[in-house]
Protein backbone atom coordinates (compact mmCIF):
# COMPACT_ATOMS: atom_id res chain seq x y z
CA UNK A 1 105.78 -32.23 -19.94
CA UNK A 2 103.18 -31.91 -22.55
CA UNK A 3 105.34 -34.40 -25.16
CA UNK A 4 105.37 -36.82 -22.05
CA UNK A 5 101.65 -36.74 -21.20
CA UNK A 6 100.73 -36.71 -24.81
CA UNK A 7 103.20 -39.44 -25.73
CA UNK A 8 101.95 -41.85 -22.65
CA UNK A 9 98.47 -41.59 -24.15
CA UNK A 10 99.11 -42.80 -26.93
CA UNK A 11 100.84 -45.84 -25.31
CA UNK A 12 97.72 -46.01 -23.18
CA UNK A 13 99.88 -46.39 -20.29
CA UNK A 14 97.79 -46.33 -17.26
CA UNK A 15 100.36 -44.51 -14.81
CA UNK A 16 102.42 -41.64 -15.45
CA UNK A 17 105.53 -43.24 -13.58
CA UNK A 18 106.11 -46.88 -12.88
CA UNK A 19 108.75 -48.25 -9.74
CA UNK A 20 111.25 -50.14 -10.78
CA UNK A 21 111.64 -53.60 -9.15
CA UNK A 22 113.90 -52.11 -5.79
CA UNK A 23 113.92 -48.61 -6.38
CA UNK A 24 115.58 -47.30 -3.79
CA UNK A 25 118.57 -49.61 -4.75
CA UNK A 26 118.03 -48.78 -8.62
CA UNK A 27 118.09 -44.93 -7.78
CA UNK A 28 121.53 -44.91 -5.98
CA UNK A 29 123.65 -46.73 -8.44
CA UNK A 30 121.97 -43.94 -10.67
CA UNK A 31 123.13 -41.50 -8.33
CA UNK A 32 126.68 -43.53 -8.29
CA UNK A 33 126.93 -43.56 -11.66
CA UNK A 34 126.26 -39.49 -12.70
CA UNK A 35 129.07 -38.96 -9.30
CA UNK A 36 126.55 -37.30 -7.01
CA UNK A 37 126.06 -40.55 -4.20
CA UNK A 38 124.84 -37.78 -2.06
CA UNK A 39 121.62 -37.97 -3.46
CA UNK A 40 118.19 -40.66 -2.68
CA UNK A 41 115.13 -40.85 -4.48
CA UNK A 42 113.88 -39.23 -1.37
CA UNK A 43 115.80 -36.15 -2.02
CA UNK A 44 114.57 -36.07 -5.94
CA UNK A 45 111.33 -36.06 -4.88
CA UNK A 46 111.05 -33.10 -2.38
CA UNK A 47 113.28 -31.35 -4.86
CA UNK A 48 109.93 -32.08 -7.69
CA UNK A 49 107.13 -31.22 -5.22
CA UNK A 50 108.87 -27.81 -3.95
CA UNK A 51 109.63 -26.81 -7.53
CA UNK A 52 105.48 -27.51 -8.47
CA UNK A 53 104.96 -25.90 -4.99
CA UNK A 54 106.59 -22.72 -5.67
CA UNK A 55 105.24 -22.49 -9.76
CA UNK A 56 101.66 -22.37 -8.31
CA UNK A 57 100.44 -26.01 -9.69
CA UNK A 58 97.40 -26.82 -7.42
CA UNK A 59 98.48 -29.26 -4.18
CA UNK A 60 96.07 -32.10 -5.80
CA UNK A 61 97.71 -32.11 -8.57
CA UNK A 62 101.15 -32.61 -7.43
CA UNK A 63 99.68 -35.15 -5.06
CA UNK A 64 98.40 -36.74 -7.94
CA UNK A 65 101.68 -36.71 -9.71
CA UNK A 66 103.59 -38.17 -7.22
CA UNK A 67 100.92 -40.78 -5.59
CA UNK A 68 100.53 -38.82 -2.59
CA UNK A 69 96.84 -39.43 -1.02
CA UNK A 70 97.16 -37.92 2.48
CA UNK A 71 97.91 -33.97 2.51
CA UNK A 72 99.64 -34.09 5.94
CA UNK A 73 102.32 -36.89 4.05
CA UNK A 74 102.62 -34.66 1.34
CA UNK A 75 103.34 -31.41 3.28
CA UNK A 76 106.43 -32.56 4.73
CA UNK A 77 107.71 -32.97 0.60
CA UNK A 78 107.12 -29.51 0.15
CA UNK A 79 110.11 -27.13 1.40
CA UNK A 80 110.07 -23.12 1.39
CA UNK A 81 113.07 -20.48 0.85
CA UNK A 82 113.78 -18.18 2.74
CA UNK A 83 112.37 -15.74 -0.19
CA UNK A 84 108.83 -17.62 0.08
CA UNK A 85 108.52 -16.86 3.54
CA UNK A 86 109.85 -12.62 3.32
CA UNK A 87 106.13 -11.52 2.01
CA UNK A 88 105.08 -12.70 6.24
CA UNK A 89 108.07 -11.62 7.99
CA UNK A 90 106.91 -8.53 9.28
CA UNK A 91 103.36 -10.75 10.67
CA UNK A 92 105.93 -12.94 12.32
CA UNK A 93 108.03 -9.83 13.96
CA UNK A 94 104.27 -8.49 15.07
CA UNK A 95 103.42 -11.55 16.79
CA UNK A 96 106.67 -12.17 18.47
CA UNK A 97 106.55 -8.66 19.77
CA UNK A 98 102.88 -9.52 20.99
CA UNK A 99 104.12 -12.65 22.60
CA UNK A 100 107.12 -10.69 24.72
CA UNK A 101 105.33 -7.61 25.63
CA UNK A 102 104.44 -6.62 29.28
CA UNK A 103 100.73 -6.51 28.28
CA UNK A 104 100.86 -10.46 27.15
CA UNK A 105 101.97 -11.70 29.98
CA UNK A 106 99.60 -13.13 32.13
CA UNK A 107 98.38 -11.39 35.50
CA UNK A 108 99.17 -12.10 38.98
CA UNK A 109 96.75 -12.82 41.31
């Protein structure tokens, strides 16, 4: 990533990643090509923003990196694992239990 950033600087490129006249189209005979036509641009990019996600880069910057400039778009590119979501399990088996006991339900008048 470094060789990349450092290499479109001295280009003096003024985007990281330029579209391709009709990307979507460009993408899947990409896809077609390397035998994996189960695959979209789309896909690609949840895949990049989970994997940032996950490593701990800061949500503006992976907004930044992938053009992103509403947070409530952007959350629906990042995906969790099951693993990411263990460490809150037990706060989710507390609440539940909370939710279906006798004392939560509401009283009768």
């Amino acid at each position: 990533m470094k060789t990349l950033l450092r290499d479109l600087k001295k280009t003096r490129k003024e985007w990281i990643f330029e579209f391709p006249f009709q990307p979507s189209r460009r993408w899947q005979q990409f896809f077609t090509k390397l035998n994996l036509c189960h695959l979209t641009f789309h896909c690609t990019r949840v895949t990049f923003v989970s994997r940032l996600h996950r490593a701990g880069v800061p949500r503006e910057i992976v907004m930044r990196l992938v053009n992103h400039a509403n947070e409530l778009i952007h959350r629906i590119y990042e995906r969790e694992k099951v693993d990411d979501l263990l460490p809150w399990r037990g706060k989710v088996d507390k609440a539940m239990n909370m939710a279906f006991s006798p004392q939560a339900s509401p009283k009768k008048k």
